[in-house]
Protein backbone atom coordinates (compact mmCIF):
# COMPACT_ATOMS: atom_id res chain seq x y z
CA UNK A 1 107.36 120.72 146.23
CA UNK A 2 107.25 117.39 148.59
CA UNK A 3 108.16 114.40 147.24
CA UNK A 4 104.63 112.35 147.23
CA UNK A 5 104.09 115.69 144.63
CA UNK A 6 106.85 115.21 142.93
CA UNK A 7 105.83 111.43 142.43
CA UNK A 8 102.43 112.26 141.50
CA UNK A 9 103.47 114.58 138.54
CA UNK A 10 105.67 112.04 137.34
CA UNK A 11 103.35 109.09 137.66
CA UNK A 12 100.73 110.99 135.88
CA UNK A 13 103.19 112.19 133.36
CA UNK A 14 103.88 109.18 132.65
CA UNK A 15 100.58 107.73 131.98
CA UNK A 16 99.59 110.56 130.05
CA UNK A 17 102.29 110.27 127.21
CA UNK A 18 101.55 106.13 127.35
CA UNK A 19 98.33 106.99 126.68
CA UNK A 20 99.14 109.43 123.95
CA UNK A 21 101.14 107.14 122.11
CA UNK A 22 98.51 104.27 122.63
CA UNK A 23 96.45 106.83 120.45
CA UNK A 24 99.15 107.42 117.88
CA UNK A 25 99.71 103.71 117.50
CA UNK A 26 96.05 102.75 116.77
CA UNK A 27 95.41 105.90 114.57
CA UNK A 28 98.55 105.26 112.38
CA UNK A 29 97.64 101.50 112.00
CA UNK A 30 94.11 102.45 110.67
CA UNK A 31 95.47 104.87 108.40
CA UNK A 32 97.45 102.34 107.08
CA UNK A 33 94.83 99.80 106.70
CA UNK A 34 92.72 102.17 105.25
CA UNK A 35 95.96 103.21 102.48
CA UNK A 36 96.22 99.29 101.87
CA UNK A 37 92.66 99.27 101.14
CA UNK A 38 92.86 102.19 98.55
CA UNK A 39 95.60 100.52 97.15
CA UNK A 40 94.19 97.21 96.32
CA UNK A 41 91.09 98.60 95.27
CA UNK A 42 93.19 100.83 92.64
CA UNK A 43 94.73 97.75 91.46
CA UNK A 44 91.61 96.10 90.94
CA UNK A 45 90.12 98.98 88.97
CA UNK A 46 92.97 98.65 86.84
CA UNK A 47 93.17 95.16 85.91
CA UNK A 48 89.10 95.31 85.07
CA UNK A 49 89.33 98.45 83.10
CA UNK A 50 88.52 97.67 79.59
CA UNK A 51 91.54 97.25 76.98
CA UNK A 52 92.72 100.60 75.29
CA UNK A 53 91.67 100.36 71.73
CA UNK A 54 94.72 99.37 70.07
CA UNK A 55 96.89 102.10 68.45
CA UNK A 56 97.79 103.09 64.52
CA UNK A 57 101.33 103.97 65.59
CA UNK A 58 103.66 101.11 65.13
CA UNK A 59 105.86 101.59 68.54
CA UNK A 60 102.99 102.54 70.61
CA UNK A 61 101.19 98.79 70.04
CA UNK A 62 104.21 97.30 70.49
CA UNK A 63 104.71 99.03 73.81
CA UNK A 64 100.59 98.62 74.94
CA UNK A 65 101.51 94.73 74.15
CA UNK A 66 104.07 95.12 76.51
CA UNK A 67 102.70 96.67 79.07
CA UNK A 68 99.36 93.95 78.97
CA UNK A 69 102.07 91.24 79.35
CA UNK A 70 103.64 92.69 82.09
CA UNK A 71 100.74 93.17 84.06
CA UNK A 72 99.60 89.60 83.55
């Protein structure tokens, strides 16, 4: 192989994996976007869900009260 070969395989090389991990980059960050959207949606679901009805069981009220006051 001559060299302006040689330099041609390696400058396309090149380009190719920069381009490749261009694509990895952007994909990755909307994935991510998309997994911080899920999230805060989940979160929202769970602070409008309606109040369990409140127990009989002694211990489990006082750990629903609990729980309400630490999510608040």
């Amino acid at each position: 192989m001559d060299t302006p070969g040689i330099i041609l395989l390696v400058v396309s090389a090149s380009i190719s994996f920069g381009l490749g991990r261009l694509f990895v980059y952007f994909r990755d960050k909307k994935r991510k976007e998309k997994k911080e959207q899920a999230l805060k949606r989940a979160a929202q679901a769970l602070r409008d869900a309606p109040p369990e009805a409140e127990s009989k069981n002694k211990s489990k009220r006082k750990r629903q009260l609990n729980q309400q006051k630490d999510r608040f």
